[in-house]
C-alpha atoms as a PDB file:
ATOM      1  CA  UNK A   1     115.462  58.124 167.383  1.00  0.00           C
ATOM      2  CA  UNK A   2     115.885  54.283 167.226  1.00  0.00           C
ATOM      3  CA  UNK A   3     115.354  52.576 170.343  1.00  0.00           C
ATOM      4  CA  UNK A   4     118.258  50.724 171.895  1.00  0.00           C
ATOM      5  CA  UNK A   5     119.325  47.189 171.145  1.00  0.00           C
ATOM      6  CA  UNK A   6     118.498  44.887 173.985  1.00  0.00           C
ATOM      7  CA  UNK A   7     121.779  43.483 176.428  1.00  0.00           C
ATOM      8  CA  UNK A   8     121.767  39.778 175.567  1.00  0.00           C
ATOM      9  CA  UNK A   9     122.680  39.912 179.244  1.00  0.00           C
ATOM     10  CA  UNK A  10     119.273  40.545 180.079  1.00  0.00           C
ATOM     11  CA  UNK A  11     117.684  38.203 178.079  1.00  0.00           C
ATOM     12  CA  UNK A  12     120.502  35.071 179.585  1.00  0.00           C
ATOM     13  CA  UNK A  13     118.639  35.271 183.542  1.00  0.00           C
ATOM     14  CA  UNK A  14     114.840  34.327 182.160  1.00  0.00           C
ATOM     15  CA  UNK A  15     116.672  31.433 180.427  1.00  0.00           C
ATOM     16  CA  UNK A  16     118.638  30.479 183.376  1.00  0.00           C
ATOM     17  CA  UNK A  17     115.418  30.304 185.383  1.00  0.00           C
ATOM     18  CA  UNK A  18     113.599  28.231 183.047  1.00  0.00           C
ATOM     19  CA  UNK A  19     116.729  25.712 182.709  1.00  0.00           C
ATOM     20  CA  UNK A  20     116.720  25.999 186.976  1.00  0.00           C
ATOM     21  CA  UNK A  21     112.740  25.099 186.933  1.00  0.00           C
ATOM     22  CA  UNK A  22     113.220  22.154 184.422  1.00  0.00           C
ATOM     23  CA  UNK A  23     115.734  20.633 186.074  1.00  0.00           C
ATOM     24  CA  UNK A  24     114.381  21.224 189.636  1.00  0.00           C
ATOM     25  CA  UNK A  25     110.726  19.660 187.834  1.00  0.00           C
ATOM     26  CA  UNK A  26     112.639  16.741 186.671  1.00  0.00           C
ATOM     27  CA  UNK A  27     114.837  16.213 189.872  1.00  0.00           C
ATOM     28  CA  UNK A  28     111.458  15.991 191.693  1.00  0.00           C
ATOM     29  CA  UNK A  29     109.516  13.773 189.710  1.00  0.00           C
ATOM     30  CA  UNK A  30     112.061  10.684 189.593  1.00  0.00           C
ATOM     31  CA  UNK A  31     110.117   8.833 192.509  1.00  0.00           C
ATOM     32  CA  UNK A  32     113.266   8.623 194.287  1.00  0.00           C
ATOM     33  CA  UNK A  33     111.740   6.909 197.342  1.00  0.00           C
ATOM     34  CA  UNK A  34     109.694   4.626 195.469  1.00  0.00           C
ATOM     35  CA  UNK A  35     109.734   1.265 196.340  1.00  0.00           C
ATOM     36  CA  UNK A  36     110.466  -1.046 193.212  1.00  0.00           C
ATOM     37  CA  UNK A  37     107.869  -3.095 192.065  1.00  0.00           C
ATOM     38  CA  UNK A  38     108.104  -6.985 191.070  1.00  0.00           C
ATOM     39  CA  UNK A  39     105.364  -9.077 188.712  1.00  0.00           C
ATOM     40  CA  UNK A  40     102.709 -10.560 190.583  1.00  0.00           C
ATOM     41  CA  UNK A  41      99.626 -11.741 189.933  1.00  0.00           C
ATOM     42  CA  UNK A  42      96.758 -13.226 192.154  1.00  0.00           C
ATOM     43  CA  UNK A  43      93.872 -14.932 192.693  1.00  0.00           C
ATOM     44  CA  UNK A  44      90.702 -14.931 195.270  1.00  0.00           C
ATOM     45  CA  UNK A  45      89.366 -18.184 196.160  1.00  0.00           C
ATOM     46  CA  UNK A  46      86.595 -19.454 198.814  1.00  0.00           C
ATOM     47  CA  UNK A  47      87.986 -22.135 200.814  1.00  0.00           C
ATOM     48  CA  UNK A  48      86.217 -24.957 198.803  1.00  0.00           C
ATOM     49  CA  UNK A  49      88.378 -24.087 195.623  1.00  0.00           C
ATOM     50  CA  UNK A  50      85.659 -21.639 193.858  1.00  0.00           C
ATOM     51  CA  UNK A  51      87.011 -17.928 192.646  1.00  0.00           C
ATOM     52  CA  UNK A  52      85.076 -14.986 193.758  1.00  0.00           C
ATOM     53  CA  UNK A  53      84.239 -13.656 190.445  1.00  0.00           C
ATOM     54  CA  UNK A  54      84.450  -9.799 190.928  1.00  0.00           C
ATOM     55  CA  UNK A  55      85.892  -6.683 193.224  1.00  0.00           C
ATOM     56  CA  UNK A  56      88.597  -5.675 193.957  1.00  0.00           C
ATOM     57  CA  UNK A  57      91.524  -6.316 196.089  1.00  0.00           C
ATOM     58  CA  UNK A  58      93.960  -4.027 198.404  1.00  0.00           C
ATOM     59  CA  UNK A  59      97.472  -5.125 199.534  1.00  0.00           C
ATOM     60  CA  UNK A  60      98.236  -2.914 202.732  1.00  0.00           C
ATOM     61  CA  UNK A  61     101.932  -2.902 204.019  1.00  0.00           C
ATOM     62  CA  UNK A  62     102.243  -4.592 206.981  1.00  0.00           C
ATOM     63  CA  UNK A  63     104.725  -2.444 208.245  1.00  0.00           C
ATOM     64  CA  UNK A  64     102.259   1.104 207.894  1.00  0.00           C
ATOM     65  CA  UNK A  65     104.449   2.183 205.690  1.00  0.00           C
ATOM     66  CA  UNK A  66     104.786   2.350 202.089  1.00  0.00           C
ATOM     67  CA  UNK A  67     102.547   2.211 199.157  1.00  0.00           C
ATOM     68  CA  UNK A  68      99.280   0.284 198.662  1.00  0.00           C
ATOM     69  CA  UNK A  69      98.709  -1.904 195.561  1.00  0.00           C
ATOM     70  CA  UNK A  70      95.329  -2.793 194.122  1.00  0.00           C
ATOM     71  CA  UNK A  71      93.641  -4.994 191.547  1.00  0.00           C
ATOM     72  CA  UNK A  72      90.103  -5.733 189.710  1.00  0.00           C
ATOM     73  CA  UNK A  73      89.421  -9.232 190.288  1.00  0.00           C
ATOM     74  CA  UNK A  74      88.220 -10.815 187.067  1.00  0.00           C
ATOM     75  CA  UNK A  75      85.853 -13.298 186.680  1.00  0.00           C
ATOM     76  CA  UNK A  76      88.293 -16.554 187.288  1.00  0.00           C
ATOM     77  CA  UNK A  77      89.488 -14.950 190.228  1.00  0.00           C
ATOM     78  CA  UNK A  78      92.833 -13.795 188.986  1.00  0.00           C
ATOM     79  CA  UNK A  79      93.823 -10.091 189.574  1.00  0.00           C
ATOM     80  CA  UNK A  80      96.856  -8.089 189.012  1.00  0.00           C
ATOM     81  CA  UNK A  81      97.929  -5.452 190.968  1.00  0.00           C
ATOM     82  CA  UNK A  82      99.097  -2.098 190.422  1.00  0.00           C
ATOM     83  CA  UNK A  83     101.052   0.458 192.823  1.00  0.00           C
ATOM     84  CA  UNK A  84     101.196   3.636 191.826  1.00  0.00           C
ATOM     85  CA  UNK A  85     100.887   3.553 188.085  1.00  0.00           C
ATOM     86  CA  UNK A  86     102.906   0.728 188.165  1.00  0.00           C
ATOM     87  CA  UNK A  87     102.530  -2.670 187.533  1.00  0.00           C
ATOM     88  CA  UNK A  88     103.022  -5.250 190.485  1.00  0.00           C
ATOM     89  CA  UNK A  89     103.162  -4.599 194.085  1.00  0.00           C
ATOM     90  CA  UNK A  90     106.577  -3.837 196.173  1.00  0.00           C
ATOM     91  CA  UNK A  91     107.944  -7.209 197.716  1.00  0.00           C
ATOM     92  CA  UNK A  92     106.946  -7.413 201.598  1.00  0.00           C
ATOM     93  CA  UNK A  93     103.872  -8.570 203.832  1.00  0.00           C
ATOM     94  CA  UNK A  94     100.423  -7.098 203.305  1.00  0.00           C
ATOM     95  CA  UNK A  95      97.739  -6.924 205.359  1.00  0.00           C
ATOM     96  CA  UNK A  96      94.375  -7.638 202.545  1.00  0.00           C
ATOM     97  CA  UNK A  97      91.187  -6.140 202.276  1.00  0.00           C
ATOM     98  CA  UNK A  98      88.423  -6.576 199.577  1.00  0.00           C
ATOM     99  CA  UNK A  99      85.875  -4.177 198.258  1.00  0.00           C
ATOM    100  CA  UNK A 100      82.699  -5.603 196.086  1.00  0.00           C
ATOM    101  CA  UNK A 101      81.975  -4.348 193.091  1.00  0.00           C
ATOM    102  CA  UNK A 102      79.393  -1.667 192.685  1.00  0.00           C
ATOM    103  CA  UNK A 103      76.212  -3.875 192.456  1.00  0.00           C
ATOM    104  CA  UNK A 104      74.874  -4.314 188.549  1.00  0.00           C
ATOM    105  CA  UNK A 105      70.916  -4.622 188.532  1.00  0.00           C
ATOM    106  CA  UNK A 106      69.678  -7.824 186.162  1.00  0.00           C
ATOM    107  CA  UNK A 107      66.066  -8.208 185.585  1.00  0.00           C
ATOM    108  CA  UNK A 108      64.641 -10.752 188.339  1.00  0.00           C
ATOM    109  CA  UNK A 109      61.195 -11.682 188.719  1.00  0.00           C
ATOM    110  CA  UNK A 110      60.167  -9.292 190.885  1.00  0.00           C
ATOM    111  CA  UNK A 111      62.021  -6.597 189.965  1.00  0.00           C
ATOM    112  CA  UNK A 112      65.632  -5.469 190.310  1.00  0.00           C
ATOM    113  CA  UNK A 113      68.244  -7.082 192.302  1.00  0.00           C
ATOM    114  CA  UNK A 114      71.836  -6.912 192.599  1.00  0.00           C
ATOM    115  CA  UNK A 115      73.874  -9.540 190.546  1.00  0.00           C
ATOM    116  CA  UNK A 116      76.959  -9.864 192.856  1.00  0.00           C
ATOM    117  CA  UNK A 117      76.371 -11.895 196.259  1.00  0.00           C
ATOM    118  CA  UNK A 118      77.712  -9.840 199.211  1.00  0.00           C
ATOM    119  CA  UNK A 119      81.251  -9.832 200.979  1.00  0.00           C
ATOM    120  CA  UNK A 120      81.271 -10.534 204.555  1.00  0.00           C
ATOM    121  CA  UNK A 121      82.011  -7.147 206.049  1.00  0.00           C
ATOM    122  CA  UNK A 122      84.565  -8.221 207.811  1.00  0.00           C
ATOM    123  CA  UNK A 123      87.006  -8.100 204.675  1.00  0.00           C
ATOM    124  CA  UNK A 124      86.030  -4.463 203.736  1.00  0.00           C
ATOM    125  CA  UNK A 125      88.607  -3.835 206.517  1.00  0.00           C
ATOM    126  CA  UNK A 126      92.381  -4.687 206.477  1.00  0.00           C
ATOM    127  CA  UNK A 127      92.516  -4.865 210.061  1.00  0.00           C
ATOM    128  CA  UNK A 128      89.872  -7.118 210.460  1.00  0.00           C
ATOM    129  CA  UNK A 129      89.499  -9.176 207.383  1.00  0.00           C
ATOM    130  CA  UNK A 130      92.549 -12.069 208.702  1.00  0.00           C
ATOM    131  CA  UNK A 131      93.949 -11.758 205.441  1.00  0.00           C
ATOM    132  CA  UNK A 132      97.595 -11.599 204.489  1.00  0.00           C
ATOM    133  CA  UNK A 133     100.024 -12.020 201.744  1.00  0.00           C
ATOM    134  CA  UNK A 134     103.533 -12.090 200.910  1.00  0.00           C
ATOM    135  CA  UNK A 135     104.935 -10.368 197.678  1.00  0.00           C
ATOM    136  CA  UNK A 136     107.726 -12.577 197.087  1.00  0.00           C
ATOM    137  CA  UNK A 137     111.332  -9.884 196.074  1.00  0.00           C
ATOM    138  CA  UNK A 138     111.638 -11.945 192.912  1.00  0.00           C
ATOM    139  CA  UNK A 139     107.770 -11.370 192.430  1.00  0.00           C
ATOM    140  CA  UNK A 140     105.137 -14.408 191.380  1.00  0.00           C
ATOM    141  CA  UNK A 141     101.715 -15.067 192.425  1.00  0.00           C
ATOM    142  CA  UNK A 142      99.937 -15.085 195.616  1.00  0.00           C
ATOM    143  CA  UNK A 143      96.400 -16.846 196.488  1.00  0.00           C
ATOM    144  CA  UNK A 144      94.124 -15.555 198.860  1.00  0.00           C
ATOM    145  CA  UNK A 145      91.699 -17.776 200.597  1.00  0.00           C
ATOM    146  CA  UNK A 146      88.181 -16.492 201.847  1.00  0.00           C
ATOM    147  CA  UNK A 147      85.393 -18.290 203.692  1.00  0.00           C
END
């Protein structure tokens, strides 16, 4: 006895599920709610003019809401942020906090020390570092001033 040919009717549902799940999948990762990001680029300078040569830098919204950007700062105290994969930061006010880079040891004298000089704590912390900047809607660059 041969067995019976299958209904292409059955077969149509699992495909109608997959096609469902694919475009449900695709409908949910567009970012919908994403603020747009513009170009902007930075730099970290100590009020006599000098770049802090390394971290990293956080731009907080001001408003609580929304997402955070963040950059590497580079040696001439330039950084570019990025905001979720993206590159640039959403226009708006931040609030600004830094983070130090993790310390790398160099041979001293009398032993190992760490090669990056400190932060002052109080710009580990967005809400009490005193730091701000604007991302401007057509994008551009920002400078933020330390003591």
């Amino acid at each position: 006895m041969t067995p019976a040919p299958r209904s292409p009717r059955r077969a149509a549902p699992p495909r109608a599920l997959a096609l469902a799940a694919a475009v449900a999948f695709a409908a949910g990762c567009g970012g919908g709610d994403r603020a747009p990001t513009v170009p902007v680029e930075g730099k970290v300078v100590h009020r006599d003019g000098r770049p802090l040569t390394s971290g990293f830098v956080f731009l907080v919204p001001a408003s609580g809401g929304g997402p955070e950007a963040s950059g590497q700062i580079l040696p001439d105290g330039k950084f570019r942020p990025e905001s979720l994969g993206l590159d640039g930061a959403a226009p708006g006010d931040y609030r600004v906090r830094l983070a130090p880079e993790p310390p790398a040891p160099t041979k001293g004298t009398r032993g190992w020390k760490a090669a990056a000089p400190p932060l002052d704590p109080k710009y580990l912390d967005e809400t009490t570092s005193g730091l701000a900047a604007t991302v401007p809607p057509e994008g551009g660059s920002i400078t933020i001033e330390i003591d």
